[in-house]
N, C-alpha and C. Protein backbone atom coordinates (compact mmCIF):
# COMPACT_ATOMS: atom_id res chain seq x y z
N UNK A 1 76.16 -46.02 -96.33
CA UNK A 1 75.72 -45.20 -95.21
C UNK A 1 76.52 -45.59 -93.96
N UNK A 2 77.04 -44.71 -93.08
CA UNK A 2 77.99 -44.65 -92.05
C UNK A 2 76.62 -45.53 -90.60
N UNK A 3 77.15 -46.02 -90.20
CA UNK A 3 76.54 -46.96 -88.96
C UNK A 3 76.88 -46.33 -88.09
N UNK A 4 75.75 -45.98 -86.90
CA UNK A 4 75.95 -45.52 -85.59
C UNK A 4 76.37 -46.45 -84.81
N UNK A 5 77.18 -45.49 -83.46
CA UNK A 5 77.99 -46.54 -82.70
C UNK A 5 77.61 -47.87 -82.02
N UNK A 6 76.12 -47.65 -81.69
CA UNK A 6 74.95 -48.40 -80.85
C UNK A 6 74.87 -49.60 -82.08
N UNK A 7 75.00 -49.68 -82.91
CA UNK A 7 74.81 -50.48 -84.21
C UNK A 7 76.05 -51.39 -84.58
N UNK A 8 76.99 -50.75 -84.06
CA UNK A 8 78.33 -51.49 -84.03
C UNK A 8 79.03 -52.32 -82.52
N UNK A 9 78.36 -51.50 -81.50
CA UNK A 9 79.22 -51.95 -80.30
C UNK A 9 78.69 -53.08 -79.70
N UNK A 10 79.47 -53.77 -78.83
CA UNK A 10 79.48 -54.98 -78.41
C UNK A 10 78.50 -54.70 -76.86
N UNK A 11 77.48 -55.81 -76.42
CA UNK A 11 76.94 -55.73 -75.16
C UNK A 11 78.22 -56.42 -74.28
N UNK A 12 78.07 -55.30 -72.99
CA UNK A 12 78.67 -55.99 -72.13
C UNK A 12 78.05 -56.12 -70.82
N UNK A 13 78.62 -56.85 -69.69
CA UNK A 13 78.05 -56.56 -68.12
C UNK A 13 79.04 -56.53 -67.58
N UNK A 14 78.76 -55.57 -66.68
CA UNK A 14 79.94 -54.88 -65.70
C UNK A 14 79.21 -56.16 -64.19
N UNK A 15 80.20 -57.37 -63.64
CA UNK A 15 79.87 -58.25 -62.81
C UNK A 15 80.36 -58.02 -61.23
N UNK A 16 79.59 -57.84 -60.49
CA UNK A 16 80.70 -57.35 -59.20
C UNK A 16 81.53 -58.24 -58.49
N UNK A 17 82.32 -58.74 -58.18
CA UNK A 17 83.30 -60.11 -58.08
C UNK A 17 83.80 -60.03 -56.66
N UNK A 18 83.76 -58.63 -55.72
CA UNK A 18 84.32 -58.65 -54.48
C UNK A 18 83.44 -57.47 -53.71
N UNK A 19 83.15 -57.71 -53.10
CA UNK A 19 82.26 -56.50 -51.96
C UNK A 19 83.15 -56.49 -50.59
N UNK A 20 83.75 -55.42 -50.24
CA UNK A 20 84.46 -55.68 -48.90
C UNK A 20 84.00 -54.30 -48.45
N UNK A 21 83.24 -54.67 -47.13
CA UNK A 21 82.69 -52.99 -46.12
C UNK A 21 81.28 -53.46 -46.84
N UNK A 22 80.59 -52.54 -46.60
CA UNK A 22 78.93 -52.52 -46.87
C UNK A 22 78.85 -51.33 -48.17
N UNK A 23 78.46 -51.75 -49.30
CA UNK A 23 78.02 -50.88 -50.59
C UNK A 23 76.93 -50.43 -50.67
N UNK A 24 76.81 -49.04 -50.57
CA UNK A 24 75.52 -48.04 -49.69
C UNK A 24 74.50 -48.21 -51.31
N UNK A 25 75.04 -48.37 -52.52
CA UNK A 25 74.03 -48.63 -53.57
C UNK A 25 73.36 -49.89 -53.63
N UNK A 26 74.08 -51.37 -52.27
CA UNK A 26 73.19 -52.51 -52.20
C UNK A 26 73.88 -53.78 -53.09
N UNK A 27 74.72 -53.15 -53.64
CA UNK A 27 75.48 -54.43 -54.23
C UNK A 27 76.04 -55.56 -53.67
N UNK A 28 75.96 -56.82 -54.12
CA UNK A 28 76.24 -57.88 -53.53
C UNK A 28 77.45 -58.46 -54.91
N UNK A 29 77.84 -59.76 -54.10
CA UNK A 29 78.96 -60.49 -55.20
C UNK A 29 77.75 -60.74 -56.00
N UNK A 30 78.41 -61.11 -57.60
CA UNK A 30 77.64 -62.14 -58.34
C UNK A 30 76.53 -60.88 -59.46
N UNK A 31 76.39 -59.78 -58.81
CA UNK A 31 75.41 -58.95 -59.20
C UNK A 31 76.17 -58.04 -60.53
N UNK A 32 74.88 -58.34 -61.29
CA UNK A 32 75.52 -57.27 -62.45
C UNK A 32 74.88 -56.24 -63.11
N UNK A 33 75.28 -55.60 -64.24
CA UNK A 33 74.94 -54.17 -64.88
C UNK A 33 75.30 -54.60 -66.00
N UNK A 34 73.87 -54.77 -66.79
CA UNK A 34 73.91 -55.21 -68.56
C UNK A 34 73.76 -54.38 -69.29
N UNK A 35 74.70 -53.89 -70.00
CA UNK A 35 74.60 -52.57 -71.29
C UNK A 35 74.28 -53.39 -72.50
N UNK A 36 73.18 -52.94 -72.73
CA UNK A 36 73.11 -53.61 -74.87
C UNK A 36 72.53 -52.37 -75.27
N UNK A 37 73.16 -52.12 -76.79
CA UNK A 37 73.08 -50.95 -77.36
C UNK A 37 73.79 -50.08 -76.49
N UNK A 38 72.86 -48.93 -76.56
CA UNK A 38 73.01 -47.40 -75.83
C UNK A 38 72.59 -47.49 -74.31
N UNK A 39 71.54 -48.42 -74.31
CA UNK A 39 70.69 -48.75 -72.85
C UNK A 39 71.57 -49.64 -72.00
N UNK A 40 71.29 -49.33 -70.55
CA UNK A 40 71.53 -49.95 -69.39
C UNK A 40 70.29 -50.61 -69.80
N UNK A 41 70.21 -52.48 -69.83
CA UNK A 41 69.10 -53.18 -69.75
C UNK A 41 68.37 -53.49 -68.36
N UNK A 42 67.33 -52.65 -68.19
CA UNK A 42 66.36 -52.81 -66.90
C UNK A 42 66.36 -53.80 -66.41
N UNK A 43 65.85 -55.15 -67.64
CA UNK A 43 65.24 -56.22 -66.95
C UNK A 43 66.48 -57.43 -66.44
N UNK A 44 67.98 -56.85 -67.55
CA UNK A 44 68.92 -57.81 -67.02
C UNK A 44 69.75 -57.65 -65.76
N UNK A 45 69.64 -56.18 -65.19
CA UNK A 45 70.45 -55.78 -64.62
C UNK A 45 70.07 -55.50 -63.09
N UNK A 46 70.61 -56.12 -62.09
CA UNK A 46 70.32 -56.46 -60.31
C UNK A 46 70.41 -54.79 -59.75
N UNK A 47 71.24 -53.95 -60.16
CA UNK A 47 71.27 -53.21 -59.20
C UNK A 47 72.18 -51.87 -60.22
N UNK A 48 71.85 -50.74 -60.21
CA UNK A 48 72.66 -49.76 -60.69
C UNK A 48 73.04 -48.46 -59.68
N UNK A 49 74.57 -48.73 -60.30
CA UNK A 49 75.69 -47.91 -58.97
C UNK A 49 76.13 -46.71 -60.19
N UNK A 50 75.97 -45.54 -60.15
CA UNK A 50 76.35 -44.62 -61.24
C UNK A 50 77.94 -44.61 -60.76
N UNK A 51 77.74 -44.38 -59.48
CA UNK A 51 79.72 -44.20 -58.96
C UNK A 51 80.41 -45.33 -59.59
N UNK A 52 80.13 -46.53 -59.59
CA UNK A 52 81.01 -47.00 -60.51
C UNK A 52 80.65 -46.92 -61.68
N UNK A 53 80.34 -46.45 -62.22
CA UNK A 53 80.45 -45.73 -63.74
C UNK A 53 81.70 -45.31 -64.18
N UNK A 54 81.95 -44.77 -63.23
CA UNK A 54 83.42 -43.41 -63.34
C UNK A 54 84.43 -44.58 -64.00
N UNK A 55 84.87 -45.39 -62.96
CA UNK A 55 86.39 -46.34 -63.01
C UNK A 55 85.99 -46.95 -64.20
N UNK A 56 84.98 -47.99 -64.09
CA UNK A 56 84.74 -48.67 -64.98
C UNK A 56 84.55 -48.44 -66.48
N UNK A 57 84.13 -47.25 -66.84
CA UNK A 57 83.82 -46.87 -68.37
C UNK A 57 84.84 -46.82 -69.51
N UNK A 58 85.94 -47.07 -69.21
CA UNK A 58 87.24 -47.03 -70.03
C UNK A 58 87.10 -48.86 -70.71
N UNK A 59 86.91 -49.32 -69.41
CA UNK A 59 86.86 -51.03 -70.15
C UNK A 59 85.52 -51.15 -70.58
N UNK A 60 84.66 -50.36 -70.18
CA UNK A 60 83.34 -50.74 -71.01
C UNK A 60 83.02 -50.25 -72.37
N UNK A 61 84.05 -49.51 -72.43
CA UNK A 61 83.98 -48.76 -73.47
C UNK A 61 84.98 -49.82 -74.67
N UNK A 62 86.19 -49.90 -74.55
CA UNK A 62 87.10 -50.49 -74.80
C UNK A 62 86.48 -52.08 -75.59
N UNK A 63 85.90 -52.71 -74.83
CA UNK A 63 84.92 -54.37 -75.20
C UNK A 63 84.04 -53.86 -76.18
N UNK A 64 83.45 -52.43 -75.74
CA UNK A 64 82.14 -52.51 -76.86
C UNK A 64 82.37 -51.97 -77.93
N UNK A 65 83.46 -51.53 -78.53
CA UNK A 65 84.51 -51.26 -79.79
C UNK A 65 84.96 -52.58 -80.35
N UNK A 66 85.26 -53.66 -79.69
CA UNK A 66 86.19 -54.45 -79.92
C UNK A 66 87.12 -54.85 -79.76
N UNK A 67 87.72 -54.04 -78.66
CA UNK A 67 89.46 -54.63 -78.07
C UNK A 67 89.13 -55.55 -77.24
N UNK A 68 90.10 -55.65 -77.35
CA UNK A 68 90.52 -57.68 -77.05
C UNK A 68 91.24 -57.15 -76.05
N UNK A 69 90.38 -57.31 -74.19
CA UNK A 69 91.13 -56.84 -72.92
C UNK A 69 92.41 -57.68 -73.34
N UNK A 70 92.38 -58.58 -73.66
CA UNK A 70 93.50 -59.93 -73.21
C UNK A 70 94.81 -59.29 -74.30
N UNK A 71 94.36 -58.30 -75.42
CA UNK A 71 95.76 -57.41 -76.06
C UNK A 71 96.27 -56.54 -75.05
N UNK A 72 95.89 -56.08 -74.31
CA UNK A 72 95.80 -55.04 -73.04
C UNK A 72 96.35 -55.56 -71.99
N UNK A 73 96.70 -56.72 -71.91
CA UNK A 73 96.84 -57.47 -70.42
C UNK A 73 95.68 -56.56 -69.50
N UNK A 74 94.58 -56.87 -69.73
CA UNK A 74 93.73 -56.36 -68.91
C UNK A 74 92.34 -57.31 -68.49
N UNK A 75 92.54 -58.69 -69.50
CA UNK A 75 91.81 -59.42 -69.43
C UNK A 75 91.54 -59.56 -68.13
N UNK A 76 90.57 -60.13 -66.96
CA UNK A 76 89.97 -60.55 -65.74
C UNK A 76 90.64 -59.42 -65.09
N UNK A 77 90.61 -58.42 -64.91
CA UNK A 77 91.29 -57.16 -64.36
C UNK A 77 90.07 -56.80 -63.88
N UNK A 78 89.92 -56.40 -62.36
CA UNK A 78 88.95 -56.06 -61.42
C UNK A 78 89.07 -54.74 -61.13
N UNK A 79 87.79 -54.28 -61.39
CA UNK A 79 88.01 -52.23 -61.67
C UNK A 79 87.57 -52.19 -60.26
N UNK A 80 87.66 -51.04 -59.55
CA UNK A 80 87.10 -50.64 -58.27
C UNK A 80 86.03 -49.44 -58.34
N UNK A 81 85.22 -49.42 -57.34
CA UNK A 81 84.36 -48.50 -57.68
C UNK A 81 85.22 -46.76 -56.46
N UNK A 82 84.49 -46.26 -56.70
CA UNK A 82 84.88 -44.49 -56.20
C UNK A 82 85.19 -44.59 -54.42
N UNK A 83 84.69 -45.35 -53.91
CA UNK A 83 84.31 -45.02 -52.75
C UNK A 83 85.42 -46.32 -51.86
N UNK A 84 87.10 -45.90 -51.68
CA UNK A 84 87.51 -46.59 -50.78
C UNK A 84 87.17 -47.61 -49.49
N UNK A 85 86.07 -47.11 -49.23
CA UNK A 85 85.49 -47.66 -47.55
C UNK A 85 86.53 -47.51 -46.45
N UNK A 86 86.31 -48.18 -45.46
CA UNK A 86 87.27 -47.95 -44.38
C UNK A 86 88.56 -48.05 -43.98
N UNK A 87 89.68 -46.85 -43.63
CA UNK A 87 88.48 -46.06 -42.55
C UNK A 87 88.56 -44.87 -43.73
N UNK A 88 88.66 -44.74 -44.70
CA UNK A 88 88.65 -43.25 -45.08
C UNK A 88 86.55 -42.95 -45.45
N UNK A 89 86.05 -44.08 -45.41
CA UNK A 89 84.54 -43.74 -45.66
C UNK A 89 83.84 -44.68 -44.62
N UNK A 90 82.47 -44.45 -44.32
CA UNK A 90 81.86 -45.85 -43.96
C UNK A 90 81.53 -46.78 -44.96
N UNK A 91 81.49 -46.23 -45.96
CA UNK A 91 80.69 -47.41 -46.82
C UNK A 91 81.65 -48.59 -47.17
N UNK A 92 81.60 -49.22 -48.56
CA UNK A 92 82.53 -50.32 -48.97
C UNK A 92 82.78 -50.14 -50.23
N UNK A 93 83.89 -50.88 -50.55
CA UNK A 93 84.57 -50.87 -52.22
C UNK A 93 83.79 -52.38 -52.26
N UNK A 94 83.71 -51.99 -53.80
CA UNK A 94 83.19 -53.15 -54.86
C UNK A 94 84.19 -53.09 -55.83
N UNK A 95 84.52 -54.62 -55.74
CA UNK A 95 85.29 -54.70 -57.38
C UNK A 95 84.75 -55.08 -58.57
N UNK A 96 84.94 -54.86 -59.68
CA UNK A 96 84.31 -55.35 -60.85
C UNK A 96 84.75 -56.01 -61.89
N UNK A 97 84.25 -56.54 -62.67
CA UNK A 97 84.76 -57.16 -64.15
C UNK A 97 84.17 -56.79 -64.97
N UNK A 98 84.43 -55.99 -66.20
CA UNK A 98 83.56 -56.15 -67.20
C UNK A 98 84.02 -57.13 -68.14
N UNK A 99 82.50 -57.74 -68.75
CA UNK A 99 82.92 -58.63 -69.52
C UNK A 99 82.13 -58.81 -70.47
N UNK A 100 82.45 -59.47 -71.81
CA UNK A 100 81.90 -59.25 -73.71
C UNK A 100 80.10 -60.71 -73.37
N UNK A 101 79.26 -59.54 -73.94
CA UNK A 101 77.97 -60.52 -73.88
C UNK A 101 78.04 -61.08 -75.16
N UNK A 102 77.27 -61.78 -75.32
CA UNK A 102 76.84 -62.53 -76.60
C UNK A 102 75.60 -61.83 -77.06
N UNK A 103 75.63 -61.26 -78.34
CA UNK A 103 74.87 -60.31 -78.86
C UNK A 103 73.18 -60.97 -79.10
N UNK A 104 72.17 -60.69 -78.73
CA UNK A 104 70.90 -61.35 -78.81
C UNK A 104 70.43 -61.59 -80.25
């Protein structure tokens, strides 16, 4: 029997590593976004920014298949979220990391 993807893919957390300007969704350094399975995990996760969804989903996607960022030269590679900040916005850019959880 063929295994669904949620059954195969790897948990990851998307970690925010740089906040520069003010991030109108509340994000701080240090703060993260825990995917296991299909679910964003409620109870692991500080704060959810859908805008960075956008940038980030290629490497989140990418870990929870199984590529090896570090085949990619993409290992510790800091994604940015949608929203430049100043002066082209008021708000602030957040950078990110995603990175491979240890499966529960």
């Amino acid at each position: 029997m063929t295994k669904r993807v949620a059954e195969v893919s790897n948990d990851v957390a998307i970690v925010a590593r740089k906040v520069e300007g003010y991030c109108s969704a509340g994000i701080k350094e240090g703060d993260k976004i825990v995917i296991r399975g299909p679910n964003v995990s409620l109870e692991e996760t500080d704060v959810i920014c859908g805008y960075a969804f956008s940038n980030v989903f290629p490497a989140v996607f990418a870990l929870r298949l199984g590529v090896n960022l570090r085949d990619l030269d993409l290992e510790g590679r800091l994604w940015q979220c949608v929203d430049p900040g100043p002066p082209h916005t008021p708000g602030g850019r957040v950078l990110f990391e995603v990175v491979p959880l240890e499966k529960k």
